[in-house]
N, C-alpha and C. Protein backbone atom coordinates (compact mmCIF):
# COMPACT_ATOMS: atom_id res chain seq x y z
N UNK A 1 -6.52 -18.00 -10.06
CA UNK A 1 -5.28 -18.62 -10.48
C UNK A 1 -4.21 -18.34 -9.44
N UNK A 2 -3.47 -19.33 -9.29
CA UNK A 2 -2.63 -19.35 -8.33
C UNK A 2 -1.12 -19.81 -8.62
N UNK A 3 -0.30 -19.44 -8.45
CA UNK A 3 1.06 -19.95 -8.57
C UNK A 3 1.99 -20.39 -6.67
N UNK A 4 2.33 -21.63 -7.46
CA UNK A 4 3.38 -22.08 -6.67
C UNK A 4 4.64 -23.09 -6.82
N UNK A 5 5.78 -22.92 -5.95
CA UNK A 5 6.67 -24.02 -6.35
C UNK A 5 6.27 -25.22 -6.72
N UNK A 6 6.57 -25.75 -7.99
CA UNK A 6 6.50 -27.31 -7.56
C UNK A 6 6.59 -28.34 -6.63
N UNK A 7 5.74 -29.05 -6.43
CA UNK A 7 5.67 -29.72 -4.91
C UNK A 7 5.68 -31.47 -5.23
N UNK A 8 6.77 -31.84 -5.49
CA UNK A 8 7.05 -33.59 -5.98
C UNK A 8 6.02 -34.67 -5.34
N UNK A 9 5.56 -34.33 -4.29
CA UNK A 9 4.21 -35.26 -3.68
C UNK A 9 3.27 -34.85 -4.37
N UNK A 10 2.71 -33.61 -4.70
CA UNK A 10 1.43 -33.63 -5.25
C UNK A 10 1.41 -33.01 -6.41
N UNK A 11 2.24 -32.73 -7.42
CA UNK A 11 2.23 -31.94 -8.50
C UNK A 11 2.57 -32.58 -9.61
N UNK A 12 3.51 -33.38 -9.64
CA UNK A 12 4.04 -34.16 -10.85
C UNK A 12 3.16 -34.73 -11.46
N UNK A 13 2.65 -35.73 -11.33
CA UNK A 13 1.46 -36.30 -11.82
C UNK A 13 1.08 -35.62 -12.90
N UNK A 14 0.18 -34.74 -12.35
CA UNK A 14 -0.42 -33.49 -13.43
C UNK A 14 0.62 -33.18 -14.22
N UNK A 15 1.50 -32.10 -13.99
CA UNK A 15 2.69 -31.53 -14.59
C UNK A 15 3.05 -33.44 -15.81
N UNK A 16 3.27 -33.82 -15.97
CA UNK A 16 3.23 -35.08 -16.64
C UNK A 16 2.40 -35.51 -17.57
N UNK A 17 0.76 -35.37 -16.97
CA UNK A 17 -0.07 -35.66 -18.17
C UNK A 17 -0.43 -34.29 -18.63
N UNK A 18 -0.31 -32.84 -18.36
CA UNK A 18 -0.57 -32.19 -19.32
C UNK A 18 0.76 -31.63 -20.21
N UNK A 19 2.09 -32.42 -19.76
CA UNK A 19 2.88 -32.09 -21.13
C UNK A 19 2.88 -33.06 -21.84
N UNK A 20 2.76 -34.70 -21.44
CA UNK A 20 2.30 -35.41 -22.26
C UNK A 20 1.25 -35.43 -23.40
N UNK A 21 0.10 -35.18 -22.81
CA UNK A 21 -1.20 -34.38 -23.69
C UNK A 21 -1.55 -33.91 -24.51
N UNK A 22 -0.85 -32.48 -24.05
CA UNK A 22 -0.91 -31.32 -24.88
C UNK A 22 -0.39 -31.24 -25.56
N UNK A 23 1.18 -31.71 -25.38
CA UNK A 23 2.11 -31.43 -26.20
C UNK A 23 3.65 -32.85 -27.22
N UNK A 24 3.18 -33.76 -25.87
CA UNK A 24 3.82 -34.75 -26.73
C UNK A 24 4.40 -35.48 -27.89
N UNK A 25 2.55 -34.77 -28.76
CA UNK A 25 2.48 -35.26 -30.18
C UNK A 25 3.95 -33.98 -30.66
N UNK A 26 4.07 -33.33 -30.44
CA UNK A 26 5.30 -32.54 -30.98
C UNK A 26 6.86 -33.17 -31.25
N UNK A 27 6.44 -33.98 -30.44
CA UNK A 27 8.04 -34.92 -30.55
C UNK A 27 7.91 -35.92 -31.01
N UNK A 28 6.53 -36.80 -31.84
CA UNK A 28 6.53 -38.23 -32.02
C UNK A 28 7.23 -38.28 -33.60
N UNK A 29 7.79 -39.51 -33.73
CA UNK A 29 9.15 -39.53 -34.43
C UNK A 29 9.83 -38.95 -34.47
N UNK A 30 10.73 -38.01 -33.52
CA UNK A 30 11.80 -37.77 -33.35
C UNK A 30 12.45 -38.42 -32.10
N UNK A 31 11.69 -38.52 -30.97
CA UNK A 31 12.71 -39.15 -29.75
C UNK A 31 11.59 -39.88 -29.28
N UNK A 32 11.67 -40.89 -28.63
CA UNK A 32 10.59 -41.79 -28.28
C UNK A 32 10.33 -41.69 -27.03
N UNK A 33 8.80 -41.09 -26.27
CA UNK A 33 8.79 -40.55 -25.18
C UNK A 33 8.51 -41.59 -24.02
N UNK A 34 8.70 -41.33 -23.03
CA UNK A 34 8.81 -42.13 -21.84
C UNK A 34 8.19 -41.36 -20.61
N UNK A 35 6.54 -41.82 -20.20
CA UNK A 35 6.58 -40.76 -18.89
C UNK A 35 6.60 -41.23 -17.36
N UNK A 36 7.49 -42.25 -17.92
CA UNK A 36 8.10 -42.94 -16.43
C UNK A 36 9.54 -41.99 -16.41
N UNK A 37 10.08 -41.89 -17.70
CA UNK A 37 11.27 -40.87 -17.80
C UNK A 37 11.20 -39.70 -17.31
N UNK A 38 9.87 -38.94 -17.83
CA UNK A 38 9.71 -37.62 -17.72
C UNK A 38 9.20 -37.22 -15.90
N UNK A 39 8.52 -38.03 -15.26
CA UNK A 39 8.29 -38.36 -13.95
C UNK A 39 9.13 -38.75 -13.21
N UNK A 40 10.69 -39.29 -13.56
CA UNK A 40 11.68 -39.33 -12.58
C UNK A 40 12.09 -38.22 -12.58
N UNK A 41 12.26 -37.02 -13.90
CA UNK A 41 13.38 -36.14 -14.38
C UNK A 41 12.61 -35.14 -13.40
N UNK A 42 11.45 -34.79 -13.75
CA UNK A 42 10.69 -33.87 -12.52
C UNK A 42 10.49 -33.72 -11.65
N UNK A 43 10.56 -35.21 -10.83
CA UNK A 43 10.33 -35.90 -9.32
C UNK A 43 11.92 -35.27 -9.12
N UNK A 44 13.15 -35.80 -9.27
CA UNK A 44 14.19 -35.09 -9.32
C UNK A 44 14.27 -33.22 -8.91
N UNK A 45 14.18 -32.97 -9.91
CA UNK A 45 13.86 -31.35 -10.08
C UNK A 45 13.50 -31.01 -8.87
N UNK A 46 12.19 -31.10 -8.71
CA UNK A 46 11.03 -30.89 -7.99
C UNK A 46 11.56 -31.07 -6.49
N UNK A 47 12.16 -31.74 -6.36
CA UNK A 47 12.80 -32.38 -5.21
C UNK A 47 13.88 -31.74 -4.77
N UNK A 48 14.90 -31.15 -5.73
CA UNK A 48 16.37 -30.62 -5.83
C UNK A 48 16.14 -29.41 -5.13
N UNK A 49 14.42 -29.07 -5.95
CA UNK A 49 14.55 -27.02 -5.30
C UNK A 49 14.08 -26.94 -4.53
N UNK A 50 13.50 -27.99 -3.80
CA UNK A 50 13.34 -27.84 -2.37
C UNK A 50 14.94 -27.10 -1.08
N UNK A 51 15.67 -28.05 -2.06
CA UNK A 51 16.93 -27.71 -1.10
C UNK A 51 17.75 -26.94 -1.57
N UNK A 52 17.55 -26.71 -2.83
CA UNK A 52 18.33 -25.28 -4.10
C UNK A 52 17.75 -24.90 -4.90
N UNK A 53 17.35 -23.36 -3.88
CA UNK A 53 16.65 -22.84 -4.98
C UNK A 53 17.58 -22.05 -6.10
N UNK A 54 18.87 -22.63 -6.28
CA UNK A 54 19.67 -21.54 -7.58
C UNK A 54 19.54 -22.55 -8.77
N UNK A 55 19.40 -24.00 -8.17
CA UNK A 55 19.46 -24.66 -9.66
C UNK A 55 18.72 -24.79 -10.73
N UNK A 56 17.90 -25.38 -10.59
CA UNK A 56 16.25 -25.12 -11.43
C UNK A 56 15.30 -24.56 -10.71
N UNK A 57 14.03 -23.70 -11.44
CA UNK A 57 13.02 -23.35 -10.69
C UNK A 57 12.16 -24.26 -11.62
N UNK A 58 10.94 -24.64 -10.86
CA UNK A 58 9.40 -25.43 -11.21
C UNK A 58 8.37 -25.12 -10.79
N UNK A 59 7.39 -23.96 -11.41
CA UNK A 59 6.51 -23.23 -10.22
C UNK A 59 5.57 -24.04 -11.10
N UNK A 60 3.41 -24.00 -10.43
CA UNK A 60 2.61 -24.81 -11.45
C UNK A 60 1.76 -23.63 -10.54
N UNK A 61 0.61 -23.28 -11.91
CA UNK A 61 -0.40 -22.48 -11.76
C UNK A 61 -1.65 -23.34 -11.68
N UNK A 62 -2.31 -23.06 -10.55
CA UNK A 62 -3.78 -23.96 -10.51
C UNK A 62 -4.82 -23.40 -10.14
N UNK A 63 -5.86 -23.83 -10.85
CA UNK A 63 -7.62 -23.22 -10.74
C UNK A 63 -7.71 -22.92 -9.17
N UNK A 64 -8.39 -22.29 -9.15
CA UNK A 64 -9.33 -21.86 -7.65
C UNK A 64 -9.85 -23.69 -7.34
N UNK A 65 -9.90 -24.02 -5.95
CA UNK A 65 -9.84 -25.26 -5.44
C UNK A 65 -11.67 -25.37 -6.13
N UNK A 66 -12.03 -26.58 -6.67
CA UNK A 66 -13.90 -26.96 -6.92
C UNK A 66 -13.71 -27.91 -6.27
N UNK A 67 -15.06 -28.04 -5.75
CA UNK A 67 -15.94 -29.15 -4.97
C UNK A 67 -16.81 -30.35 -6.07
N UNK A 68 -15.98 -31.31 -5.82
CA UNK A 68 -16.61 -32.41 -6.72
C UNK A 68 -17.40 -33.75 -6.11
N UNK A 69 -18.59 -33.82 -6.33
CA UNK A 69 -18.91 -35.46 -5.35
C UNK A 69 -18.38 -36.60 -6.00
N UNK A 70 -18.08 -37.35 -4.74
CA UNK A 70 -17.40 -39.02 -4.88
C UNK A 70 -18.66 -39.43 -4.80
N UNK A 71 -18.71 -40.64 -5.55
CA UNK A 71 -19.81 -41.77 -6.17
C UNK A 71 -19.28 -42.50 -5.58
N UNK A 72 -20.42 -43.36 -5.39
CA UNK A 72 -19.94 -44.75 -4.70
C UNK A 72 -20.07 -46.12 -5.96
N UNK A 73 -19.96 -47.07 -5.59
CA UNK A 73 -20.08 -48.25 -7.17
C UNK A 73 -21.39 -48.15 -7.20
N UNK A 74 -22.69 -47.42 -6.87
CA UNK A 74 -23.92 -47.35 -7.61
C UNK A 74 -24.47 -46.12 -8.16
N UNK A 75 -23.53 -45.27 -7.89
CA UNK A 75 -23.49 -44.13 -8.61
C UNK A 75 -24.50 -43.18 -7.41
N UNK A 76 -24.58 -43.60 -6.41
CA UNK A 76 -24.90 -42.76 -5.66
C UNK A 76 -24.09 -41.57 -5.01
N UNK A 77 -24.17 -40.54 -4.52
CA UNK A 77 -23.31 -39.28 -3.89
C UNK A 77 -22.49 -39.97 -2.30
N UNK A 78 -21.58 -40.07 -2.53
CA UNK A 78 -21.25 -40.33 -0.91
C UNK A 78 -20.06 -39.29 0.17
N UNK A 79 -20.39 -38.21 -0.66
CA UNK A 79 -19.26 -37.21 0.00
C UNK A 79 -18.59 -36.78 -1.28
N UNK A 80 -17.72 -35.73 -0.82
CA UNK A 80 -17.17 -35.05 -1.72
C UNK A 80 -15.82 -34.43 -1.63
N UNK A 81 -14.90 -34.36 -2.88
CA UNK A 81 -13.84 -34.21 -2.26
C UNK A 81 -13.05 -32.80 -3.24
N UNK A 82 -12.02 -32.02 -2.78
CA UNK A 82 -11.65 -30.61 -3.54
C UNK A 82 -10.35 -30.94 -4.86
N UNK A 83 -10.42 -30.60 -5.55
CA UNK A 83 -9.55 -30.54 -7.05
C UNK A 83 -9.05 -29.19 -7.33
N UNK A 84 -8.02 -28.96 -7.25
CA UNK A 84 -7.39 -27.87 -8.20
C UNK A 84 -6.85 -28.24 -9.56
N UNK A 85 -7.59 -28.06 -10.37
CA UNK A 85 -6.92 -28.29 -11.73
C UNK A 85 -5.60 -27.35 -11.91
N UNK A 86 -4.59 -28.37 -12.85
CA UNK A 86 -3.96 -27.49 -12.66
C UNK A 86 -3.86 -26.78 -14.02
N UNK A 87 -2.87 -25.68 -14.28
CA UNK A 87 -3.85 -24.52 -15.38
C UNK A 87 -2.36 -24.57 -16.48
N UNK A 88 -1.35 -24.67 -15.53
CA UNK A 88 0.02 -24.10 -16.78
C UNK A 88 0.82 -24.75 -15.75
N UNK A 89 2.34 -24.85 -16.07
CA UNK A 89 3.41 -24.76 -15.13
C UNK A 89 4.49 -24.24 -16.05
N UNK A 90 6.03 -24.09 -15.69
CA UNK A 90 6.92 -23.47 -16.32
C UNK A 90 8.47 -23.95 -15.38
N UNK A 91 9.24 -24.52 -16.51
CA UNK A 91 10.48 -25.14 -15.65
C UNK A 91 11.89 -24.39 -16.48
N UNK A 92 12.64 -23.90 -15.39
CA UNK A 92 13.70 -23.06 -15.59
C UNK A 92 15.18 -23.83 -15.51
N UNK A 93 16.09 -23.77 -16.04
CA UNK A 93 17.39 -23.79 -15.36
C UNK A 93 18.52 -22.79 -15.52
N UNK A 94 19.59 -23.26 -15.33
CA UNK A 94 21.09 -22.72 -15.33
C UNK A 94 21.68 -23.29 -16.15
N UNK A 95 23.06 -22.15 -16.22
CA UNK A 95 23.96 -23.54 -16.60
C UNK A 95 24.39 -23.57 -18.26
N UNK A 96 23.31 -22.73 -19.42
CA UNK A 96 23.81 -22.81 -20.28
C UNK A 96 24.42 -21.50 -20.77
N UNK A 97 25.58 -22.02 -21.86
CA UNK A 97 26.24 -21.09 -22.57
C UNK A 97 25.88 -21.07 -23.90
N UNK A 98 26.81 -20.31 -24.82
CA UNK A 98 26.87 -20.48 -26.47
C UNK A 98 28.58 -20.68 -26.59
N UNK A 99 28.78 -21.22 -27.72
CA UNK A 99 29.92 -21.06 -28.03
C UNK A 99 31.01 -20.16 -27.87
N UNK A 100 30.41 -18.64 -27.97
CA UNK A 100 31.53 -17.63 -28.04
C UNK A 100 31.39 -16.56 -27.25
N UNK A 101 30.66 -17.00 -25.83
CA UNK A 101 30.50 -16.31 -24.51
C UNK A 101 31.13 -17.37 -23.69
N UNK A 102 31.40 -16.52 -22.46
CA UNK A 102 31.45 -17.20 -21.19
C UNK A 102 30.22 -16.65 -20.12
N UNK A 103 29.08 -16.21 -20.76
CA UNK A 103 28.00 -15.28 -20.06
C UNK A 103 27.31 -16.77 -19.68
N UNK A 104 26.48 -16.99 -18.49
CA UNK A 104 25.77 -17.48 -18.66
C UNK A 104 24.17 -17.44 -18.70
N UNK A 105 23.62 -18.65 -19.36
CA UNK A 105 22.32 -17.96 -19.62
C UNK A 105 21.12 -19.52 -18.87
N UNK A 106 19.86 -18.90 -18.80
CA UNK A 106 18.66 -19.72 -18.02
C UNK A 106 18.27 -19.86 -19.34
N UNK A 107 17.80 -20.80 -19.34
CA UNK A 107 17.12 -21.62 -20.60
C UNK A 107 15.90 -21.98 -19.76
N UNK A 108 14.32 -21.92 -20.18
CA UNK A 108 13.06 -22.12 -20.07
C UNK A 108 13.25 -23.86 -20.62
N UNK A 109 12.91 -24.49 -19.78
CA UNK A 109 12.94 -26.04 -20.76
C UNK A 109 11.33 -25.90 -21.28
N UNK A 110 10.44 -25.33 -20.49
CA UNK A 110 9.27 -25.64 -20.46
C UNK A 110 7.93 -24.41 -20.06
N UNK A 111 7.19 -24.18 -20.66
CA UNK A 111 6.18 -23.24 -20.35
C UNK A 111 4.97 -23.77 -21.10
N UNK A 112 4.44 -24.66 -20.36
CA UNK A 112 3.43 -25.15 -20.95
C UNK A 112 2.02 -25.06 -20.32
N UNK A 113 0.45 -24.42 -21.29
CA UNK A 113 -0.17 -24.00 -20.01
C UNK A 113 -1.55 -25.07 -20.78
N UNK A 114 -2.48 -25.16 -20.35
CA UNK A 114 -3.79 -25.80 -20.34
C UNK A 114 -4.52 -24.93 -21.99
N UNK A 115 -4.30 -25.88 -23.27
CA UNK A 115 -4.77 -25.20 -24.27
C UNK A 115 -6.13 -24.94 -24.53
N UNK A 116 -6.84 -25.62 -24.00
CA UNK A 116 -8.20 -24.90 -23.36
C UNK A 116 -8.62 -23.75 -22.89
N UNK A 117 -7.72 -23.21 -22.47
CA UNK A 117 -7.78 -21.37 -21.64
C UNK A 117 -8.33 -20.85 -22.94
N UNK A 118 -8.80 -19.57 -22.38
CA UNK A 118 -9.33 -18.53 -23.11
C UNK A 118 -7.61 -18.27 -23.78
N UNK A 119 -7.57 -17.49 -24.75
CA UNK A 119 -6.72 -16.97 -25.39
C UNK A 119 -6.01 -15.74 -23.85
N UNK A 120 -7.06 -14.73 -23.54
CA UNK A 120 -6.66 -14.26 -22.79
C UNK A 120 -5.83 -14.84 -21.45
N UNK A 121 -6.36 -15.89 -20.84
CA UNK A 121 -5.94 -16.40 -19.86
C UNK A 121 -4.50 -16.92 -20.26
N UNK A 122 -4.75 -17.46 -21.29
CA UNK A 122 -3.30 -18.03 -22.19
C UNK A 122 -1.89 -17.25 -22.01
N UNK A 123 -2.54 -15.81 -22.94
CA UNK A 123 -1.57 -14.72 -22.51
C UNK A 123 -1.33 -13.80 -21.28
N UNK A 124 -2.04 -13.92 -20.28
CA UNK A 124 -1.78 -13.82 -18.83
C UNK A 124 -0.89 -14.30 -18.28
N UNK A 125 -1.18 -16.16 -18.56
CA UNK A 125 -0.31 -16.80 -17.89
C UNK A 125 0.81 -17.18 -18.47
N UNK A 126 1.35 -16.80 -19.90
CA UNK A 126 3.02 -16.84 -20.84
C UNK A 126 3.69 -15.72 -19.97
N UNK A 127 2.93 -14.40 -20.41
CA UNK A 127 3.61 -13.01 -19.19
C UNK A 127 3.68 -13.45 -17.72
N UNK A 128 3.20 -14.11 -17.01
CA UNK A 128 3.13 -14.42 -15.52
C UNK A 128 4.58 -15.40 -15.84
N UNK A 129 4.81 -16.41 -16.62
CA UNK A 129 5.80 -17.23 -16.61
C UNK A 129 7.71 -16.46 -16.84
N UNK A 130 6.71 -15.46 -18.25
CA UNK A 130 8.04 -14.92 -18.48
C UNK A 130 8.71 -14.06 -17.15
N UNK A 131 7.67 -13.02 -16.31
CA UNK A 131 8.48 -12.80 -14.89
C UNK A 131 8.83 -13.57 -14.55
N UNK A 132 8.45 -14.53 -14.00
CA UNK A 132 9.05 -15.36 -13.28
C UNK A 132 10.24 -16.28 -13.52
N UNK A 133 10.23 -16.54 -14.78
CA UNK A 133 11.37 -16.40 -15.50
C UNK A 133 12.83 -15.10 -15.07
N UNK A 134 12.24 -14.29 -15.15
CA UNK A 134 13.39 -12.94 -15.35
C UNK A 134 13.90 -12.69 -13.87
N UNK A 135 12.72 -12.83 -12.95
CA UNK A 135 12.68 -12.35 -11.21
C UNK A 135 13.71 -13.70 -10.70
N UNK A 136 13.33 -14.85 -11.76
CA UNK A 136 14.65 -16.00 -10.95
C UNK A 136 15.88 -15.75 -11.39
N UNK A 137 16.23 -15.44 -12.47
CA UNK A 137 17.06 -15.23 -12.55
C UNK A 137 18.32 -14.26 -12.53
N UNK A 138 17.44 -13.54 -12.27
CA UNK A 138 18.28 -11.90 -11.37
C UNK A 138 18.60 -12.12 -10.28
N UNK A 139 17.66 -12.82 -9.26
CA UNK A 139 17.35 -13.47 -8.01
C UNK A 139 19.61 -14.27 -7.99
N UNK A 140 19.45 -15.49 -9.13
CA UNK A 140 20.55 -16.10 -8.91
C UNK A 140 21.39 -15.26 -9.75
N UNK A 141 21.26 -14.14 -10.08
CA UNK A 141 22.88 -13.44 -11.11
C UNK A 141 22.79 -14.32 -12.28
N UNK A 142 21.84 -14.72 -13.19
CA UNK A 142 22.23 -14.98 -14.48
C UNK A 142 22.08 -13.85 -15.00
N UNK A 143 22.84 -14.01 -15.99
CA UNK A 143 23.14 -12.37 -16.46
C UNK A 143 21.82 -12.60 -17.67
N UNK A 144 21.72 -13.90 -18.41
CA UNK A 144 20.75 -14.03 -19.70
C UNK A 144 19.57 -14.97 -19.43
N UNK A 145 17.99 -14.58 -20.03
CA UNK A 145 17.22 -15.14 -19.88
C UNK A 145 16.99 -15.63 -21.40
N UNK A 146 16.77 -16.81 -21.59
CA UNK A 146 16.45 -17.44 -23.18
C UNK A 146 15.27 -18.43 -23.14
N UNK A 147 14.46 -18.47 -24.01
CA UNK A 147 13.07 -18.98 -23.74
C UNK A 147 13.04 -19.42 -25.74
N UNK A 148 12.52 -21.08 -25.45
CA UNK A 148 12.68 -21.66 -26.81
C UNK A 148 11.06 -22.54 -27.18
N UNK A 149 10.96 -22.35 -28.00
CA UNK A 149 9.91 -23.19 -28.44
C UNK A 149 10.32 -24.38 -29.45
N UNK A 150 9.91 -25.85 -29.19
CA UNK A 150 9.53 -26.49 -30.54
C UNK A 150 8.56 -26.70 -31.31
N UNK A 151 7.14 -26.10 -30.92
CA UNK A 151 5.94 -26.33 -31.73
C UNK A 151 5.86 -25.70 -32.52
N UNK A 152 5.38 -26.05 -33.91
CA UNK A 152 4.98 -25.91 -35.08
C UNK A 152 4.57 -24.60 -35.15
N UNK A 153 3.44 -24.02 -33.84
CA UNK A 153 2.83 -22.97 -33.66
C UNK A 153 3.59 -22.32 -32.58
N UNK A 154 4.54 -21.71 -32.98
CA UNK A 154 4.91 -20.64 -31.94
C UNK A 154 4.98 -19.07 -32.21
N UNK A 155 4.83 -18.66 -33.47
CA UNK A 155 4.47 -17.30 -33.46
C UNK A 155 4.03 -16.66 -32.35
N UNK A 156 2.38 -16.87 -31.74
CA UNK A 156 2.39 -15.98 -30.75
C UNK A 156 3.04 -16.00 -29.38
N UNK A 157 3.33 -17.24 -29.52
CA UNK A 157 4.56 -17.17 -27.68
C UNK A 157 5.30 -16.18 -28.15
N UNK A 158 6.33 -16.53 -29.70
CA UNK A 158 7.12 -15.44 -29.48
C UNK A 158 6.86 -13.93 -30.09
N UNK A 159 5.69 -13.87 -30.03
CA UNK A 159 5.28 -12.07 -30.14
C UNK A 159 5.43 -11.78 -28.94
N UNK A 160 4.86 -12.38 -27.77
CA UNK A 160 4.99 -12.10 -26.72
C UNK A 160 5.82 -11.84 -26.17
N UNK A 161 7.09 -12.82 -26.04
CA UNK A 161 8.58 -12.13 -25.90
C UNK A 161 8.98 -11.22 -26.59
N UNK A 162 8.36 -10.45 -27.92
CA UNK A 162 9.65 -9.23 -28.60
C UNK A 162 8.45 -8.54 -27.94
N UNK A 163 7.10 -8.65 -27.37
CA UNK A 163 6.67 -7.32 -27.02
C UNK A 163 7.07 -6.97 -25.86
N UNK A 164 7.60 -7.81 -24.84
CA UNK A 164 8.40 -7.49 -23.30
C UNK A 164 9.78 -7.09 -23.66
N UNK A 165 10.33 -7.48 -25.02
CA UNK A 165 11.78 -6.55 -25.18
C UNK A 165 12.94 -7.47 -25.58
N UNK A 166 12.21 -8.93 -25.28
CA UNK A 166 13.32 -9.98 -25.86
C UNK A 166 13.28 -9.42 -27.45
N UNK A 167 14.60 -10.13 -27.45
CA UNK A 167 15.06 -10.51 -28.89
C UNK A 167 15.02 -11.83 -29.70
N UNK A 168 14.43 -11.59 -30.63
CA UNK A 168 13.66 -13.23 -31.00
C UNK A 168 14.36 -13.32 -32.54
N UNK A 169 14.70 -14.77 -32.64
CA UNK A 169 15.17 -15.60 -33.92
C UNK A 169 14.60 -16.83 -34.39
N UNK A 170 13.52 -16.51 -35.19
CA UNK A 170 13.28 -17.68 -35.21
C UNK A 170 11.89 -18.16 -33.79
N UNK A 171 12.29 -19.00 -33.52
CA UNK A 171 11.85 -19.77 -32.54
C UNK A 171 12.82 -19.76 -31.37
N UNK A 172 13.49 -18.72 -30.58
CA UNK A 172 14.44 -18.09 -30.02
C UNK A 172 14.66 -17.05 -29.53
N UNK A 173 14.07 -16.70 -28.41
CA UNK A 173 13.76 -15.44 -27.72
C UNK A 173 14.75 -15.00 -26.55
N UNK A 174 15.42 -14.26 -26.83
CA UNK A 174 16.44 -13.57 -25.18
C UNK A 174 16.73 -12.48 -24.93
N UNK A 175 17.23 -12.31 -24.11
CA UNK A 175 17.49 -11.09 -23.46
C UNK A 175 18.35 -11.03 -22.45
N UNK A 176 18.71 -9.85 -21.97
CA UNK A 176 19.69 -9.86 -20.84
C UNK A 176 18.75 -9.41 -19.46
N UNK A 177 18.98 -9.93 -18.75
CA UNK A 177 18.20 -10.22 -17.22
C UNK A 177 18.10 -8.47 -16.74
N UNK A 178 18.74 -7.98 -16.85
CA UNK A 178 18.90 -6.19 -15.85
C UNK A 178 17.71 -5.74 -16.89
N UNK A 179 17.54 -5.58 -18.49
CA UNK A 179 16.98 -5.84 -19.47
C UNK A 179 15.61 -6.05 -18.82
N UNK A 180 15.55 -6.78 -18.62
CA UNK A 180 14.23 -7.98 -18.85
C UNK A 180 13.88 -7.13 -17.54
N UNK A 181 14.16 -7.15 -16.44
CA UNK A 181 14.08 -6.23 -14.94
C UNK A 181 12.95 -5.32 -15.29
N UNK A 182 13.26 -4.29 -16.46
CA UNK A 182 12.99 -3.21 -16.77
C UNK A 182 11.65 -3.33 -17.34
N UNK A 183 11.50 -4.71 -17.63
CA UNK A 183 9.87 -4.53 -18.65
C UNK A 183 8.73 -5.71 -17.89
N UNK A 184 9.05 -5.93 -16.87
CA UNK A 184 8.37 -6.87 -16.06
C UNK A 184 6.56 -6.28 -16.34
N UNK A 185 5.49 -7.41 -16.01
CA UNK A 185 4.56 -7.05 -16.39
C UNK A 185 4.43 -5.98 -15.10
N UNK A 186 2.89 -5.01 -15.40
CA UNK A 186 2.75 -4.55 -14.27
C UNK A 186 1.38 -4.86 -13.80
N UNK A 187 1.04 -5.16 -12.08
CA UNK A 187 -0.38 -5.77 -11.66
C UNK A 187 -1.14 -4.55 -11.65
């Protein structure tokens, strides 16, 4: 498993059909989805942190590279070409407040990983997100890290955050970044 920035030439795509996929059905009748929408908003992103890295972060975790053969139209072998599936990704920003702070805080839009994984791999790669989560945003001086779920099933995401030290409500997990510093996983 591998982590890296989002890369708008070759990553979106993926990043697209596995939040579409996986997770889509979570929003049907409430907002009507679009992944010509969701593929500009990322292509965007993706694009932005190339040249700033304080505004959003977009990193995507992918399989060890496999060797797959290309068929030709008779189904014969004609060469072969490499695939990294990709496994999870996780999209960060800036920028938000609450009503009765002027603190500001990183909001997680997204931590979405391949529901196929082993359970373990699952929870490897939520802890791999949540650093990276906490390391960006110390990185830019947000003082608060906040990480939200809308699925039906989020209990264990957010066990996971009160066991690193967030504070969870609900479907509503945060913490303060110096905080969060302190409980990073360890390799």
């Amino acid at each position: 498993m591998e982590w890296s920035l989002a890369d708008p030439r070759f990553d979106v795509d993926d990043i697209v059909e596995m939040a579409d996929t996986f997770f889509g059905h979570e929003a049907d009748g409430i907002v009507t989805r679009s992944r010509a929408v969701f593929r500009h908003r990322v292509t965007v992103a993706c694009t932005e942190q190339l040249f700033n890295k304080s505004r959003e972060f977009i990193a995507v975790c992918r399989d060890e590279p496999k060797t797959l053969p290309m068929y030709d139209m008779n189904g014969m072998v004609m060469g072969s070409h490499s695939v990294q599936p990709l496994l999870g990704f996780c999209w960060f920003d800036r920028g938000g407040y609450t009503t009765y702070s002027n603190e500001e805080i990183s909001n997680a839009k997204f931590h979405h990983l391949d529901l196929s994984l082993s359970v373990r791999n699952r929870v490897r790669l939520v802890n791999e997100m949540i650093d990276q989560h906490i390391l960006w945003a110390h990185t830019w001086r947000v003082p608060i890290v906040c990480s939200t779920s809308i699925r039906s099933e989020h209990d264990g995401f957010m066990r996971i955050h009160a066991k690193r030290g967030f504070t969870v409500n609900g479907s509503y997990a945060w913490i303060r970044t110096d905080k969060g510093m302190e409980c990073l996983t360890k390799k």
